[in-house]
C-alpha atoms as a PDB file:
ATOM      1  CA  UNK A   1      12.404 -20.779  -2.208  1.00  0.00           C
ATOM      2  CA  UNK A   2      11.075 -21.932   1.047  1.00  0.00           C
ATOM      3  CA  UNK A   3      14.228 -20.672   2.750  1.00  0.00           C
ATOM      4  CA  UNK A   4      13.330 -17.385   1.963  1.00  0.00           C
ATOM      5  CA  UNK A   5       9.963 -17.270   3.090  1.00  0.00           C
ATOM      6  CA  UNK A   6       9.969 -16.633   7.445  1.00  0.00           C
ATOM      7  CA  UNK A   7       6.853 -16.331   9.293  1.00  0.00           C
ATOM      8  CA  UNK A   8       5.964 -14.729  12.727  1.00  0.00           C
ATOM      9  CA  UNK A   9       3.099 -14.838  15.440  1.00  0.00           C
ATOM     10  CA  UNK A  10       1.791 -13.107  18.364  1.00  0.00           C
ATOM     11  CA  UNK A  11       0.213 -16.252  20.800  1.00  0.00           C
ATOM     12  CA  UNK A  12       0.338 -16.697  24.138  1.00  0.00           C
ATOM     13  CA  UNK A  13       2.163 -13.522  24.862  1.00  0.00           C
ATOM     14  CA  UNK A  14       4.960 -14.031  22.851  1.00  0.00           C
ATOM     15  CA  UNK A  15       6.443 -14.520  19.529  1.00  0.00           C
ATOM     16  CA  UNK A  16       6.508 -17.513  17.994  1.00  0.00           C
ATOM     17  CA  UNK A  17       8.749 -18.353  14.227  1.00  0.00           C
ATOM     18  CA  UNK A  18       7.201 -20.353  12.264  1.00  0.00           C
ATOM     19  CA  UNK A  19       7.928 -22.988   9.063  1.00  0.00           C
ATOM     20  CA  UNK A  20       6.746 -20.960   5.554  1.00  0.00           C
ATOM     21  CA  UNK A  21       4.575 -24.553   4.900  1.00  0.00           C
ATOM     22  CA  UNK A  22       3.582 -24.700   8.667  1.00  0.00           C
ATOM     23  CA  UNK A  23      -0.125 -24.466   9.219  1.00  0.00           C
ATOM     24  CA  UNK A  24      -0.605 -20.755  11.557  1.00  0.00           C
ATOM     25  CA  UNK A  25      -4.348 -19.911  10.736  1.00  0.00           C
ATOM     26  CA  UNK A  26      -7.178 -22.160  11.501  1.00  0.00           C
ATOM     27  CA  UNK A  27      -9.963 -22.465   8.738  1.00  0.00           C
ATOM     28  CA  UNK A  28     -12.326 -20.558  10.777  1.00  0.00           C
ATOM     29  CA  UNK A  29     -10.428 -17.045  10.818  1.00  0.00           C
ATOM     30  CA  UNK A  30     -12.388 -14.279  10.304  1.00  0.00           C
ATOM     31  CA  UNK A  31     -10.059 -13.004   8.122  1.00  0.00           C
ATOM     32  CA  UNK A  32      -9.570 -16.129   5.845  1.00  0.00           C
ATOM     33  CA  UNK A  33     -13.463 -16.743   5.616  1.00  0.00           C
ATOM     34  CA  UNK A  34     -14.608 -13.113   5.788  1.00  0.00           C
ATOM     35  CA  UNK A  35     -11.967 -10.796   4.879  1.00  0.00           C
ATOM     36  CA  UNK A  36     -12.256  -9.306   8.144  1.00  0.00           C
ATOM     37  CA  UNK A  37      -8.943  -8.140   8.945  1.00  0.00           C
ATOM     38  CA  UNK A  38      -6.866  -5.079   7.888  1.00  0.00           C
ATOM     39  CA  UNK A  39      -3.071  -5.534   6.853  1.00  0.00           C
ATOM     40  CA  UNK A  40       0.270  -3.464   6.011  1.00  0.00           C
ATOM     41  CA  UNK A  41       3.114  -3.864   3.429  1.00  0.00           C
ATOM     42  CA  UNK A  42       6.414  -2.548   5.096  1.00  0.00           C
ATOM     43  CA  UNK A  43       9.742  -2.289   2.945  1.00  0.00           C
ATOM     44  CA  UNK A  44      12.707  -4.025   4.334  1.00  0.00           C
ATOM     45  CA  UNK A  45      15.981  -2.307   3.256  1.00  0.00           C
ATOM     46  CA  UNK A  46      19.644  -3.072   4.192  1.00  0.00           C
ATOM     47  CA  UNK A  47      18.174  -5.394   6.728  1.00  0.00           C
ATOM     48  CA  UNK A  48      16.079  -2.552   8.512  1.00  0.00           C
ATOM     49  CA  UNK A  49      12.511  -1.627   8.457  1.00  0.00           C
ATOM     50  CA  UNK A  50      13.450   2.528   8.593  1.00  0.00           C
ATOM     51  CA  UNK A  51       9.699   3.515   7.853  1.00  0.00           C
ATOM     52  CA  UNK A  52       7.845   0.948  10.082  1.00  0.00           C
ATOM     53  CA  UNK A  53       6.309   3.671  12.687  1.00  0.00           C
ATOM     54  CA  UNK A  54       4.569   5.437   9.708  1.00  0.00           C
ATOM     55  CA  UNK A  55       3.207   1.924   8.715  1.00  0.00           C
ATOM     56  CA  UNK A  56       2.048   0.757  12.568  1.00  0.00           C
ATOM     57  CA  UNK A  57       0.191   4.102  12.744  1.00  0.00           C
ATOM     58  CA  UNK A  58      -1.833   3.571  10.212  1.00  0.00           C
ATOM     59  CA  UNK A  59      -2.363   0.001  10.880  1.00  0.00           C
ATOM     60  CA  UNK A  60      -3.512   1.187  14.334  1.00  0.00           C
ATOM     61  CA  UNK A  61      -6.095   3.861  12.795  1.00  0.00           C
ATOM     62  CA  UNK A  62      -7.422   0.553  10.293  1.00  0.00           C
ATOM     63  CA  UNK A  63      -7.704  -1.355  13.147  1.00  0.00           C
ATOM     64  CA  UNK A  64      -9.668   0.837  15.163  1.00  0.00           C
ATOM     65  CA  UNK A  65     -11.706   1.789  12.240  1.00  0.00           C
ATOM     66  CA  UNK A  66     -12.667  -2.361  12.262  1.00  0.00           C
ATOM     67  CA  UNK A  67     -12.956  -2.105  15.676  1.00  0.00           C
ATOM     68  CA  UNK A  68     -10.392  -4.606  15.837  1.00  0.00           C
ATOM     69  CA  UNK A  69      -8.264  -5.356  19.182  1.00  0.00           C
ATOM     70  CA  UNK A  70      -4.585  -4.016  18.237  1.00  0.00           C
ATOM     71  CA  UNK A  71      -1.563  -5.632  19.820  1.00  0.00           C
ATOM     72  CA  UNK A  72       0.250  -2.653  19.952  1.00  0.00           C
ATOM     73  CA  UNK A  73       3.270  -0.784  18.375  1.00  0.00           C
ATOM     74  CA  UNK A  74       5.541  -3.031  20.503  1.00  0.00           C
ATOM     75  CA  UNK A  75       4.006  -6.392  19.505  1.00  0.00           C
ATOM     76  CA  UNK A  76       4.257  -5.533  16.194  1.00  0.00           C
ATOM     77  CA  UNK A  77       7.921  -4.348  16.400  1.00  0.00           C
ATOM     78  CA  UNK A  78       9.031  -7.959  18.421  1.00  0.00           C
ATOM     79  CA  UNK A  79       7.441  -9.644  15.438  1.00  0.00           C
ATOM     80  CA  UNK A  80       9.343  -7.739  12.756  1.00  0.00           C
ATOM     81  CA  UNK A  81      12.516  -7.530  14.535  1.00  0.00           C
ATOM     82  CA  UNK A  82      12.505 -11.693  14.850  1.00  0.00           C
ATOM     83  CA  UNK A  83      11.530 -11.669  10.988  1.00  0.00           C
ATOM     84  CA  UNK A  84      14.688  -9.324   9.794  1.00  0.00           C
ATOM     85  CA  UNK A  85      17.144 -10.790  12.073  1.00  0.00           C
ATOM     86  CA  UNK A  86      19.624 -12.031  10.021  1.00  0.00           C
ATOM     87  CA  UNK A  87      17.986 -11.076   6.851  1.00  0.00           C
ATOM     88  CA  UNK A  88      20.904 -10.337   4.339  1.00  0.00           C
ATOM     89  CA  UNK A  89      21.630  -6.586   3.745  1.00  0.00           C
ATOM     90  CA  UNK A  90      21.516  -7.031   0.046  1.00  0.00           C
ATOM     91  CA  UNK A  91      17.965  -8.159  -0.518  1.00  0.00           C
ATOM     92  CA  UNK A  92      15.172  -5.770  -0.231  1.00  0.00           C
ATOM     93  CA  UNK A  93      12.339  -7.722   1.120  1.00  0.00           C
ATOM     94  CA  UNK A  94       8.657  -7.219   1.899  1.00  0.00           C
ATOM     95  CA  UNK A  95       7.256  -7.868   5.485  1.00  0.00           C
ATOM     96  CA  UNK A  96       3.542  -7.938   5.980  1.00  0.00           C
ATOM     97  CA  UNK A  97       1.676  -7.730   8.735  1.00  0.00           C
ATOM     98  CA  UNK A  98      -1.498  -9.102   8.803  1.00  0.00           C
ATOM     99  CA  UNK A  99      -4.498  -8.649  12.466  1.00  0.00           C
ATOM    100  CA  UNK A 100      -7.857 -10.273  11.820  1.00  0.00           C
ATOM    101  CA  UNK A 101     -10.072 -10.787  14.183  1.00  0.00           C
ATOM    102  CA  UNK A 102      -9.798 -14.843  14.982  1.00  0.00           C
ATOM    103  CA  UNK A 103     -12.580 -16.706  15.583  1.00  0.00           C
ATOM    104  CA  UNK A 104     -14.555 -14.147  16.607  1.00  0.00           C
ATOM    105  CA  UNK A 105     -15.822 -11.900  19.530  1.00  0.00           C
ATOM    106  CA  UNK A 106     -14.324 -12.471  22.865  1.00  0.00           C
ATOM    107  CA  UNK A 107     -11.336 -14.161  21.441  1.00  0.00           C
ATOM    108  CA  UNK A 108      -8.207 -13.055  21.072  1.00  0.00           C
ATOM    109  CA  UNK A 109      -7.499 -11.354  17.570  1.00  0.00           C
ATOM    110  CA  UNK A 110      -4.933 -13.088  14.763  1.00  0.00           C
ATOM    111  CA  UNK A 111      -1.804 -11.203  14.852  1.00  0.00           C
ATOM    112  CA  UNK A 112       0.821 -12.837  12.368  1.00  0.00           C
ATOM    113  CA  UNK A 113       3.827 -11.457  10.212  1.00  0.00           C
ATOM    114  CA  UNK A 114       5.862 -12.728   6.915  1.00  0.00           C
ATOM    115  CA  UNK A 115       8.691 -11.531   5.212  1.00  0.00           C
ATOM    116  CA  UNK A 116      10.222 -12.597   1.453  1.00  0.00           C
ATOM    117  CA  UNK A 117      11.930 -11.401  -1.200  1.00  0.00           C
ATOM    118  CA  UNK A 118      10.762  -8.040  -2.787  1.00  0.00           C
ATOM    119  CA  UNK A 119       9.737  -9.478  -6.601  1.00  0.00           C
ATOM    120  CA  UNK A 120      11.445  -8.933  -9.672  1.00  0.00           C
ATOM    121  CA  UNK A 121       8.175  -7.656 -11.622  1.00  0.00           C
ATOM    122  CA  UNK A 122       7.915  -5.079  -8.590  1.00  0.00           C
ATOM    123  CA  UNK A 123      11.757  -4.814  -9.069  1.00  0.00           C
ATOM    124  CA  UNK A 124      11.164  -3.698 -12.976  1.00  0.00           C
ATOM    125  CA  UNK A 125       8.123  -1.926 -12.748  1.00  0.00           C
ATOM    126  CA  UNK A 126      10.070   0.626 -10.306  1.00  0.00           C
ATOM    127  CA  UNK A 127      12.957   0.823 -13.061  1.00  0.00           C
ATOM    128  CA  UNK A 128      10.446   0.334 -16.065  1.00  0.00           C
ATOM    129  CA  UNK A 129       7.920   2.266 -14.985  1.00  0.00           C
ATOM    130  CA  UNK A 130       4.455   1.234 -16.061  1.00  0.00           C
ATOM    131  CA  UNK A 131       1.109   1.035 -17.975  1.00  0.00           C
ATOM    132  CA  UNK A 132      -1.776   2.010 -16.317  1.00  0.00           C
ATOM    133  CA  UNK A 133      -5.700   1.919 -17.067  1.00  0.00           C
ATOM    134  CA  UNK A 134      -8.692   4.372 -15.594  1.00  0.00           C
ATOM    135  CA  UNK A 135     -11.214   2.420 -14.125  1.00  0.00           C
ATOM    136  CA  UNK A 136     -14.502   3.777 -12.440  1.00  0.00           C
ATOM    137  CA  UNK A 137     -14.902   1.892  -9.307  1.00  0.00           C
ATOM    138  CA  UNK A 138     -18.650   2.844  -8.936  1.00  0.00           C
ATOM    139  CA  UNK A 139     -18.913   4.996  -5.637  1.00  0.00           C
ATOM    140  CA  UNK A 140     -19.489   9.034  -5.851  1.00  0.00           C
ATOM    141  CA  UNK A 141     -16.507  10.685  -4.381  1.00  0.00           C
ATOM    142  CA  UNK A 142     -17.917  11.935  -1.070  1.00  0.00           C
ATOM    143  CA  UNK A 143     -19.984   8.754   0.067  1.00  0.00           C
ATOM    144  CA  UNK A 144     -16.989   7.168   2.121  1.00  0.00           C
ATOM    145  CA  UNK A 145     -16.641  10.066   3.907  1.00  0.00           C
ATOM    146  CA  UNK A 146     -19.854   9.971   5.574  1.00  0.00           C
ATOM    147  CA  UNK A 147     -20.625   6.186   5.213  1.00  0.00           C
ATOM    148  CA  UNK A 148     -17.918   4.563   8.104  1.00  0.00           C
ATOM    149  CA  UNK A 149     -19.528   1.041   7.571  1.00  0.00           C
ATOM    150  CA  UNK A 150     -17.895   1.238   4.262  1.00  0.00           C
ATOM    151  CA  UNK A 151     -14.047   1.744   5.537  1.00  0.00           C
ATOM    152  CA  UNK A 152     -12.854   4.273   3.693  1.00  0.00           C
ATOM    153  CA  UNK A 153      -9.529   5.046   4.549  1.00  0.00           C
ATOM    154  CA  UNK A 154      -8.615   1.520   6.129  1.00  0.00           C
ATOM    155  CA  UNK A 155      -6.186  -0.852   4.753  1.00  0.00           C
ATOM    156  CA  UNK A 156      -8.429  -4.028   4.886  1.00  0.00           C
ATOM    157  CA  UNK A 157      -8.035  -7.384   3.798  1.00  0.00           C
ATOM    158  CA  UNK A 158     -10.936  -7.278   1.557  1.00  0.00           C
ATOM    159  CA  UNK A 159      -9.180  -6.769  -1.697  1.00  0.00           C
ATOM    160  CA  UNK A 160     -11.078  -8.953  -4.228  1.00  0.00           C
ATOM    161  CA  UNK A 161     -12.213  -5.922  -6.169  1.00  0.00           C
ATOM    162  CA  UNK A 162      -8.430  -4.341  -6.449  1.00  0.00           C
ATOM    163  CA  UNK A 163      -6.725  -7.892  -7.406  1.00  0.00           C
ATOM    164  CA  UNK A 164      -9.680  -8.269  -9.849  1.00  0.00           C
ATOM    165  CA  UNK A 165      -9.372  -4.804 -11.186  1.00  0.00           C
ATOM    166  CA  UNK A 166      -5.714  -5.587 -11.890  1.00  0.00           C
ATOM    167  CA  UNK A 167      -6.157  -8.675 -13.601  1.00  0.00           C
ATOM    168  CA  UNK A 168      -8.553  -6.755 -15.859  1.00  0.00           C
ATOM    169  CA  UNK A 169      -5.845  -4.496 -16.346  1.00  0.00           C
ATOM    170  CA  UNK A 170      -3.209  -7.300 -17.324  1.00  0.00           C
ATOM    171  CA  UNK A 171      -5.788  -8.694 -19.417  1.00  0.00           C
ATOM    172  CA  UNK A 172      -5.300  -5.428 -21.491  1.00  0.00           C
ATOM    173  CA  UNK A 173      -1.981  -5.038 -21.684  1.00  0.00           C
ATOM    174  CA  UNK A 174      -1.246  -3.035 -18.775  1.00  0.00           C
ATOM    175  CA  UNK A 175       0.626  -3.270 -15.122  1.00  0.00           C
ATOM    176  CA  UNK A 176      -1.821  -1.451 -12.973  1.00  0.00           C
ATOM    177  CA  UNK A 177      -5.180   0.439 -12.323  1.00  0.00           C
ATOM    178  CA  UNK A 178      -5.853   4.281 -11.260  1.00  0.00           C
ATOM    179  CA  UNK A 179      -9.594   4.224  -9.891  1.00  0.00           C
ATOM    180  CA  UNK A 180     -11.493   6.867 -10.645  1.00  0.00           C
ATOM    181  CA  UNK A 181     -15.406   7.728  -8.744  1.00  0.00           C
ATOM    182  CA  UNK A 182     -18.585   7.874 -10.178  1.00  0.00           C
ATOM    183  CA  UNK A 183     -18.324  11.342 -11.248  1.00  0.00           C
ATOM    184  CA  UNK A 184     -15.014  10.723 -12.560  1.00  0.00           C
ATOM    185  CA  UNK A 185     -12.702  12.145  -9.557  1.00  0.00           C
ATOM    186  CA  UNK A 186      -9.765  10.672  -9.273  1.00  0.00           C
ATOM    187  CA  UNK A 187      -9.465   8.486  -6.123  1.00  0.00           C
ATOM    188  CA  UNK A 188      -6.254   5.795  -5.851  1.00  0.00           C
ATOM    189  CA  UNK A 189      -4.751   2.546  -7.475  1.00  0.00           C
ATOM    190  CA  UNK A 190      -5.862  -0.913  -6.310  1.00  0.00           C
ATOM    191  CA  UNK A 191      -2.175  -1.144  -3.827  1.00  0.00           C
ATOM    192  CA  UNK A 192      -0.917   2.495  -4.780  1.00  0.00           C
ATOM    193  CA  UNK A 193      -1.411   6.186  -4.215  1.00  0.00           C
ATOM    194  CA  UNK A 194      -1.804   8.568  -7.099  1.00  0.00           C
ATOM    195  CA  UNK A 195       0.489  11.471  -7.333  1.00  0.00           C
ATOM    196  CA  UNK A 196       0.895  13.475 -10.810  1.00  0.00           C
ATOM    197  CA  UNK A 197       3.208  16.832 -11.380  1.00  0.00           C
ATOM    198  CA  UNK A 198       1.632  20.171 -12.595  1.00  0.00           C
ATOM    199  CA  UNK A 199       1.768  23.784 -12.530  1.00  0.00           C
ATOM    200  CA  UNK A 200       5.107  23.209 -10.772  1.00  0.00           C
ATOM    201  CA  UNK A 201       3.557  21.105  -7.771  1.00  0.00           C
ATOM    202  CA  UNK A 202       3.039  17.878  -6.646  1.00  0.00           C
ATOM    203  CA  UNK A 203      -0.452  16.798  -6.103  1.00  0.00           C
ATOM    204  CA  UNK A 204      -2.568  13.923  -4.993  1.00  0.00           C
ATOM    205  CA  UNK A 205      -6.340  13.576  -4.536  1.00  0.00           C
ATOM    206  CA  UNK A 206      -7.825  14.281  -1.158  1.00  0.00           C
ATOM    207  CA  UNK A 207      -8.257  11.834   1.661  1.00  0.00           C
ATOM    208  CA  UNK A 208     -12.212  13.068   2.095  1.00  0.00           C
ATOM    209  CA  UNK A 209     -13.103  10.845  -1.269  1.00  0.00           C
ATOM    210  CA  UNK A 210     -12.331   7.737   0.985  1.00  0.00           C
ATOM    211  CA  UNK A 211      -8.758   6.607  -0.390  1.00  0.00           C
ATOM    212  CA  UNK A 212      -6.114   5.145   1.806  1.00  0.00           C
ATOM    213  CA  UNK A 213      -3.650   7.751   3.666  1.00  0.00           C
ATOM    214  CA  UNK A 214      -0.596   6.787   1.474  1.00  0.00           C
ATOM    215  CA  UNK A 215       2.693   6.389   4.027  1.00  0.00           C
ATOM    216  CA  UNK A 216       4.890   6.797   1.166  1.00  0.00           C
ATOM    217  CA  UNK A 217       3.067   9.532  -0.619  1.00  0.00           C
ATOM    218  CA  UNK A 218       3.286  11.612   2.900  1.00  0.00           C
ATOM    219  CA  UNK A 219       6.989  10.728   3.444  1.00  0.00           C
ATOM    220  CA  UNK A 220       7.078  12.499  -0.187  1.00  0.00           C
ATOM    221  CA  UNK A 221       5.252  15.309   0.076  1.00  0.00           C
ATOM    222  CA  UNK A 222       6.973  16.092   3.713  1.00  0.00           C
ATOM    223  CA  UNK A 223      10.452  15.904   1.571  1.00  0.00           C
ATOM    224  CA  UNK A 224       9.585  17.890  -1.163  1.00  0.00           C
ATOM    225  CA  UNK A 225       8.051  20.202   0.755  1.00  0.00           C
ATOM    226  CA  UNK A 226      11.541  21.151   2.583  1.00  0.00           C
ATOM    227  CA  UNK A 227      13.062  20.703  -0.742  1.00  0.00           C
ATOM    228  CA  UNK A 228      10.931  23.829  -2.008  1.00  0.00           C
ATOM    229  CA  UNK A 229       8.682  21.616  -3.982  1.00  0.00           C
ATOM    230  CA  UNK A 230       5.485  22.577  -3.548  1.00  0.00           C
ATOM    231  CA  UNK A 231       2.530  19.641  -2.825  1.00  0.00           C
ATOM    232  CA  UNK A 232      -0.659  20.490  -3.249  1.00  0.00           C
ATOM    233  CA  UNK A 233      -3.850  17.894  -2.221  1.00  0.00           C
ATOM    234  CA  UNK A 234      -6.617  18.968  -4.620  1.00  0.00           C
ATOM    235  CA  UNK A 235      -9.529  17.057  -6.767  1.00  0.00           C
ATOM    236  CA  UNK A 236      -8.491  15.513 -10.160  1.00  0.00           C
ATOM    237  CA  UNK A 237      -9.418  13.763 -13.393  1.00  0.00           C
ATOM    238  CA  UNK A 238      -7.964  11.490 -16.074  1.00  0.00           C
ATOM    239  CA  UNK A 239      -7.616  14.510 -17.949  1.00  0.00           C
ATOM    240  CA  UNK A 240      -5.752  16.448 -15.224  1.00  0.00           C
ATOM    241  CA  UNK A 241      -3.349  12.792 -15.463  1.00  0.00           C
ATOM    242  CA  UNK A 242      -2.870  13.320 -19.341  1.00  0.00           C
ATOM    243  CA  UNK A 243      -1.978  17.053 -18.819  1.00  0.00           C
ATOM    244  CA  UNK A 244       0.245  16.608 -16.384  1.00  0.00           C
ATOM    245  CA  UNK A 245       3.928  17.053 -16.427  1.00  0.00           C
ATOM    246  CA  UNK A 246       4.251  13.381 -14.803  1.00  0.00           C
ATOM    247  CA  UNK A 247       2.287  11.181 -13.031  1.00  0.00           C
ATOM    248  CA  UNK A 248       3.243   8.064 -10.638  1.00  0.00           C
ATOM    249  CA  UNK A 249       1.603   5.306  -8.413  1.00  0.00           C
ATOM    250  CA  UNK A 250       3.230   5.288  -5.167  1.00  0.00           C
ATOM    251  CA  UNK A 251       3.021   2.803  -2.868  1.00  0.00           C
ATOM    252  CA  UNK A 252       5.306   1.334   0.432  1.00  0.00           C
ATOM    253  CA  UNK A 253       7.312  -1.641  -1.377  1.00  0.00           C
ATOM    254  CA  UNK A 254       7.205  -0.741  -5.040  1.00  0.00           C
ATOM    255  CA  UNK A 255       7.901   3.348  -4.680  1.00  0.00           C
ATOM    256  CA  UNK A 256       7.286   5.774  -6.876  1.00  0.00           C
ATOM    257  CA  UNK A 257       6.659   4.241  -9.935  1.00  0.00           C
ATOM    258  CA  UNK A 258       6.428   6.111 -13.237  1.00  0.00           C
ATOM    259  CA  UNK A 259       3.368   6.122 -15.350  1.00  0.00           C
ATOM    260  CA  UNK A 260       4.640   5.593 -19.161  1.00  0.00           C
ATOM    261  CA  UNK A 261       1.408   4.675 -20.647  1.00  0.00           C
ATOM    262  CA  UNK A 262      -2.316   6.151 -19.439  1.00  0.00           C
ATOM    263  CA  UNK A 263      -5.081   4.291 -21.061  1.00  0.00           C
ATOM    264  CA  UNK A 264      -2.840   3.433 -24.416  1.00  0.00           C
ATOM    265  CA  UNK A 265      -1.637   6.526 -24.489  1.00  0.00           C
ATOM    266  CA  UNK A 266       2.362   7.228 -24.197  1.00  0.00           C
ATOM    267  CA  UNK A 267       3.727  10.029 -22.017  1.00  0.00           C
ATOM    268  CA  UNK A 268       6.408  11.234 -20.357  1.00  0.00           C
ATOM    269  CA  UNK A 269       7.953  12.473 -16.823  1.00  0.00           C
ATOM    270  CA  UNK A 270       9.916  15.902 -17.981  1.00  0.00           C
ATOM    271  CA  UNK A 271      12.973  14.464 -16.348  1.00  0.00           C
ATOM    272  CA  UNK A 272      10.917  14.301 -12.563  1.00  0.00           C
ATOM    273  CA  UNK A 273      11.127  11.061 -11.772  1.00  0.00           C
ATOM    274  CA  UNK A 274      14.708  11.216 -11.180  1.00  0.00           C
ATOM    275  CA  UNK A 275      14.293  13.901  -8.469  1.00  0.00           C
ATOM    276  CA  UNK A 276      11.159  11.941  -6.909  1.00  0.00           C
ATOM    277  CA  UNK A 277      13.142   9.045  -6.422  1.00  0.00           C
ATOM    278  CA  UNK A 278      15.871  10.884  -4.619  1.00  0.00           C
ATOM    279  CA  UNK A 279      13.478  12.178  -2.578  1.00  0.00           C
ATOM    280  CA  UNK A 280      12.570   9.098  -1.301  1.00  0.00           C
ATOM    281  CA  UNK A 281      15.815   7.713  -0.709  1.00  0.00           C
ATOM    282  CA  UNK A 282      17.284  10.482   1.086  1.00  0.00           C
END
């Protein structure tokens, strides 16, 4: 398994590959003892990383909402270009890219890459679909939006509270997690962005109630959009979810996955899902 496991770093000006069981981060990160680091999932396809730029930009706006020292679009592309060199053309991978900030102040930051296989559970939740649960994750839905030392909208390492939301989720049955605020306002999955079909729209909440700007969601909405599809970014509930015509997670490896079961409750995608996907892999 090792040999399909590469790793990348940005030191001393230059990248440097790396063994998968090689030691690359000192115990005294930032990151590793404080979470204090943002990071980004990019999809590698037929050997190519085709929406990378969308990723980097948003890495750079995480970054700078961390007030984190960012290597720069170039850096980052060196590092993924020595990771996908000769990476087969037949197996979808996942390269993540990963800038905390060191040791410290006055240091220069961690800036690090990896690349491996795209699962098989990601692999047959995209074909499957999945189960999801509602979960309240305890903040009202405007506070992020005028509370910056909470990060809303940045992609941070500090993902306890999503992994342990989805092993709650497991623990019941299901594959994932929509999070909902403390009014009950639908907000975004623990990895994913919500998107749901009605009144002959696409829609997804807004970005005010904190939630990540979803790369993949956009690239969506910008295609159907052209397509004649009309997107719409409004507020929503659980109830809006179990009205809907469908409803999907989207996120950057996984895709648009479809949402078969909403808090034990079976539903379906009137036939949408189909169209979604090609929308995505146009």
């Amino acid at each position: 398994m090792a040999d399909d496991l590469r790793v990348a770093l940005w030191r001393n000006g230059e990248v440097q590959l790396a063994a998968a069981d090689e030691p690359v981060v000192t115990a005294f990160d930032q990151g590793l003892a404080r979470g204090d680091g943002v990071f980004e999932s990019v999809d590698v396809i037929g050997g190519g990383t085709p929406y990378l730029d969308a990723h980097l930009a948003r890495l750079a706006r995480s970054a700078a909402l961390l007030e984190l020292a960012d290597p720069g679009a170039a850096v980052w592309r060196a590092l993924v270009d020595a990771l996908v060199e000769k990476w087969p053309d037949d197996v979808e991978g996942a390269c993540r890219l990963y800038l905390t900030r060191g040791l410290g102040e006055g240091v220069p930051p961690t800036v690090l890459a990896v690349l491996s296989p795209v699962s098989a559970e990601v692999l047959r939740q995209r074909a499957e679909g999945i189960a999801v649960v509602s979960l309240q994750l305890g903040v009202p839905a405007d506070l992020r939006a005028h509370a910056p030392w909470l990060l809303g909208g940045a992609k941070t390492l500090s993902y306890a509270v999503n992994m342990a939301a989805l092993r709650h989720a497991h623990a019941q049955g299901a594959d994932d997690v929509v999070f909902t605020s403390l009014e009950g306002g639908l907000l975004e999955g623990p990895t994913s962005t919500v998107v749901w079909a009605a009144g002959g729209a696409l829609r997804t909440p807004p970005l005010e109630t904190g939630i990540l700007a979803g790369t993949t969601m956009g690239r969506l909405f910008a295609r159907a959009a052209d397509a004649g599809w009309p997107t719409e970014v409004v507020p929503g509930t659980v109830a809006d979810l179990h009205a809907a015509d469908a409803v999907w997670l989207v996120s950057g490896v996984r895709g648009a996955a479809t949402v078969h079961t909403l808090d034990g409750v079976r539903r379906g995608d009137a036939g949408l899902s189909a169209r979604v996907r090609e929308l995505l892999d146009r």
